[in-house]
C-alpha atoms as a PDB file:
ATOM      1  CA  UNK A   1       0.000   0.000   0.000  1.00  0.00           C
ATOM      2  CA  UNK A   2       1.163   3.604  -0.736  1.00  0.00           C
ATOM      3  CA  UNK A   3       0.783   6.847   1.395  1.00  0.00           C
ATOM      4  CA  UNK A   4      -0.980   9.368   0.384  1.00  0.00           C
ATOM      5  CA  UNK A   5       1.007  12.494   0.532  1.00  0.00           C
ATOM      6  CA  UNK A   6      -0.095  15.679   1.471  1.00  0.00           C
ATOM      7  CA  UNK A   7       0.637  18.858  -1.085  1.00  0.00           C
ATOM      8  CA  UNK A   8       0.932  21.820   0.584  1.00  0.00           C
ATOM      9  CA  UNK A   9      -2.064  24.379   0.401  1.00  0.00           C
ATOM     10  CA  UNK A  10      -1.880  27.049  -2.038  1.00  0.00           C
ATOM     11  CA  UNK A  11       0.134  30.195  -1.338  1.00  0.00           C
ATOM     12  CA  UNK A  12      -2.445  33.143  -2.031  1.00  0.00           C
ATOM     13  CA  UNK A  13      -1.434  35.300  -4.832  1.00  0.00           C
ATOM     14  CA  UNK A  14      -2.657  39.133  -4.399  1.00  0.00           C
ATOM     15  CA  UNK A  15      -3.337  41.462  -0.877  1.00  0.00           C
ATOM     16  CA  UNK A  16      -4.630  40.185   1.853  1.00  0.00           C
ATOM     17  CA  UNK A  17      -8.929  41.660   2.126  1.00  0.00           C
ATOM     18  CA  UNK A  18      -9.139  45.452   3.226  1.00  0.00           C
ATOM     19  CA  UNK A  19      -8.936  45.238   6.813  1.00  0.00           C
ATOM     20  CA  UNK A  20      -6.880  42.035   7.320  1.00  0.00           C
ATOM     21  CA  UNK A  21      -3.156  42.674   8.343  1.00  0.00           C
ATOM     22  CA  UNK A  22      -0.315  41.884   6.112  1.00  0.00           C
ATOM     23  CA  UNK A  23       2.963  40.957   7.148  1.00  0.00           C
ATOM     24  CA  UNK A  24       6.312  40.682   6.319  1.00  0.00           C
ATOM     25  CA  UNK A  25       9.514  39.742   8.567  1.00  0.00           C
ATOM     26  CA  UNK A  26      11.657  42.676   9.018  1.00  0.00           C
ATOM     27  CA  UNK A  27      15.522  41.450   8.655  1.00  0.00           C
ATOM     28  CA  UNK A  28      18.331  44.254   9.171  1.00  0.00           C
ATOM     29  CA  UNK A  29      17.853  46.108   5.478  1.00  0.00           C
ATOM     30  CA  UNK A  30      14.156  46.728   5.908  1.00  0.00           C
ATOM     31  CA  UNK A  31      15.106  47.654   9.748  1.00  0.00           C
ATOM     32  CA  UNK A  32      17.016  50.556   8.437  1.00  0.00           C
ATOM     33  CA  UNK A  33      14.830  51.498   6.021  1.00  0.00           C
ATOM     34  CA  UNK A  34      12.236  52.314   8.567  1.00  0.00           C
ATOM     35  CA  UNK A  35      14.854  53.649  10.828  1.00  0.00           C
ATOM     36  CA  UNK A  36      15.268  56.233   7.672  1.00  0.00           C
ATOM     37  CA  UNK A  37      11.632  57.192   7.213  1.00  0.00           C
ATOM     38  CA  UNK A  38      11.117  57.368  11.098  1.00  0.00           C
ATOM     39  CA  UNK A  39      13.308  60.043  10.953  1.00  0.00           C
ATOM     40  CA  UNK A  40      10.590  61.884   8.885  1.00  0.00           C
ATOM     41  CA  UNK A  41       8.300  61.441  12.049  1.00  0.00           C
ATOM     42  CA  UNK A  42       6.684  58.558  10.468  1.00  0.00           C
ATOM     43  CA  UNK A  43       5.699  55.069  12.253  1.00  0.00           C
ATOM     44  CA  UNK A  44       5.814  52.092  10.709  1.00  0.00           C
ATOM     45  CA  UNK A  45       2.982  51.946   9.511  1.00  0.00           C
ATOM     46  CA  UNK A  46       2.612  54.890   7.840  1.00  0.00           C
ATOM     47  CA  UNK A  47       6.521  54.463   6.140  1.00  0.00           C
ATOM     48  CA  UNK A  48       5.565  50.777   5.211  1.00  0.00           C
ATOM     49  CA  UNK A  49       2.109  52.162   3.740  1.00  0.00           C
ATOM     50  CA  UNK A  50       4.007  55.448   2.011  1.00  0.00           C
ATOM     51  CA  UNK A  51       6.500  53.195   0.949  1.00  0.00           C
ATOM     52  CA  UNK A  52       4.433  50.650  -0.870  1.00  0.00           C
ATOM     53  CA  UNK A  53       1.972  52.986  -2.514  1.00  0.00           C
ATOM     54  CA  UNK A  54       5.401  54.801  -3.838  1.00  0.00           C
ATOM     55  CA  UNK A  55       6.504  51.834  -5.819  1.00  0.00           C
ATOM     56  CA  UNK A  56       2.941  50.798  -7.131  1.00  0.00           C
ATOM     57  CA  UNK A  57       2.359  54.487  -8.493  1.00  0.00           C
ATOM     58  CA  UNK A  58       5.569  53.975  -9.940  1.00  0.00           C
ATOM     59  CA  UNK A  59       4.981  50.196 -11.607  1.00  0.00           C
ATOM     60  CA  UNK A  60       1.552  51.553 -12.495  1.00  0.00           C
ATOM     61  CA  UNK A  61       2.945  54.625 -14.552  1.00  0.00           C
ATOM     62  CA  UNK A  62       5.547  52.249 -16.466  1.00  0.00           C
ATOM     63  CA  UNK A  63       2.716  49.894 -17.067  1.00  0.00           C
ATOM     64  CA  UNK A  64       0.209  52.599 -18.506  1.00  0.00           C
ATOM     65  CA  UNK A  65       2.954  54.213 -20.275  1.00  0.00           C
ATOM     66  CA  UNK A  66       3.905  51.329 -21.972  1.00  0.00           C
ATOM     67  CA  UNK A  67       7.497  51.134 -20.648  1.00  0.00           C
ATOM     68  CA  UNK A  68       7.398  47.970 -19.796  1.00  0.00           C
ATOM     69  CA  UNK A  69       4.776  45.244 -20.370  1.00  0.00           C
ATOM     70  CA  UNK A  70       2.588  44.876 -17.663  1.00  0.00           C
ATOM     71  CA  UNK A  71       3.108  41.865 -15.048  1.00  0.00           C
ATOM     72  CA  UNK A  72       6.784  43.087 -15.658  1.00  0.00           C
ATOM     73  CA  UNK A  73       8.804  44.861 -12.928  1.00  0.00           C
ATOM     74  CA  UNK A  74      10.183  47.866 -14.235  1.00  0.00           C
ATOM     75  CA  UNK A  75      13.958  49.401 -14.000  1.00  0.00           C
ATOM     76  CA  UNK A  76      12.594  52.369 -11.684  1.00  0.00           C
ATOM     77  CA  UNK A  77      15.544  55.658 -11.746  1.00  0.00           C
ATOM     78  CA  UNK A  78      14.246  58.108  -9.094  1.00  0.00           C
ATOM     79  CA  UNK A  79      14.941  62.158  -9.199  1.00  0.00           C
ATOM     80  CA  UNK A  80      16.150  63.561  -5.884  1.00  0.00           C
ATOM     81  CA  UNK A  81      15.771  67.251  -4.932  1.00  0.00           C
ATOM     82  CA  UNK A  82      15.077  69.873  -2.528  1.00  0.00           C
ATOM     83  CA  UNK A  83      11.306  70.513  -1.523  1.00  0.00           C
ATOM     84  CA  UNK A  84       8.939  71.873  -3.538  1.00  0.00           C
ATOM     85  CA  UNK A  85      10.995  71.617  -6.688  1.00  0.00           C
ATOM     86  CA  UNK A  86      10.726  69.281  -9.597  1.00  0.00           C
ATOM     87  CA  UNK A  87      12.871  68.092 -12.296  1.00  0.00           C
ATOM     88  CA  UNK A  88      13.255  70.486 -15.592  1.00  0.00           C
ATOM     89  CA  UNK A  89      12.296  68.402 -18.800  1.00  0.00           C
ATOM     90  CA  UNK A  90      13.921  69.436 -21.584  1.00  0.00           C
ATOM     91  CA  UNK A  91      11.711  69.893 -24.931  1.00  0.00           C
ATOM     92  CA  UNK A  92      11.928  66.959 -26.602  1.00  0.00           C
ATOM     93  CA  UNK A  93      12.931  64.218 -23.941  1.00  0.00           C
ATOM     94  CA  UNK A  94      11.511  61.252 -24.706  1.00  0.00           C
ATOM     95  CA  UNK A  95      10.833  60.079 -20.608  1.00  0.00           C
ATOM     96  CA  UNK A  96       8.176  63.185 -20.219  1.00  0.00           C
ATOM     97  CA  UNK A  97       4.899  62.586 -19.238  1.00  0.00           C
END
């Protein structure tokens, strides 16, 4: 006689339902990376919420723009500056909106 063996269940693809908590472990890179936005005055909820709706705007944008195929992670390039100030696009760049 054989054994029956068990598969393991199915790993949910997608969010956990609005409301339900969703978790992650934090190991020492994502430990400094909310030691960085706490120094904004943010807690972690509100850096790991920022955070994440950061990147999907950003995924989103390559997606709709056609970057990128979508289902594909994008190469994301940030711009960096001072408050209040955005990036000058020259006439005729390509990347513009």
């Amino acid at each position: 006689m054989g054994t029956a063996q068990k598969s393991a269940p199915a790993k949910k693809v997608g969010p956990p339902e609005v409301g339900k908590l969703a978790g992650a472990r934090v190991d020492e890179l994502c430990h400094e990376d909310l030691l960085i936005l706490a120094r904004l005055g943010m807690n972690t909820t509100d850096a790991i919420r920022w955070s994440l709706t950061q990147m999907a705007n950003a995924v989103n944008a390559a997606w709709t723009r056609g970057t990128c195929p979508e289902g594909t992670l994008p190469k994301i390039t940030i711009w960096v500056g001072p408050p209040e100030e955005t990036p000058q696009v020259s006439e005729g760049d390509s990347t513009a909106a």
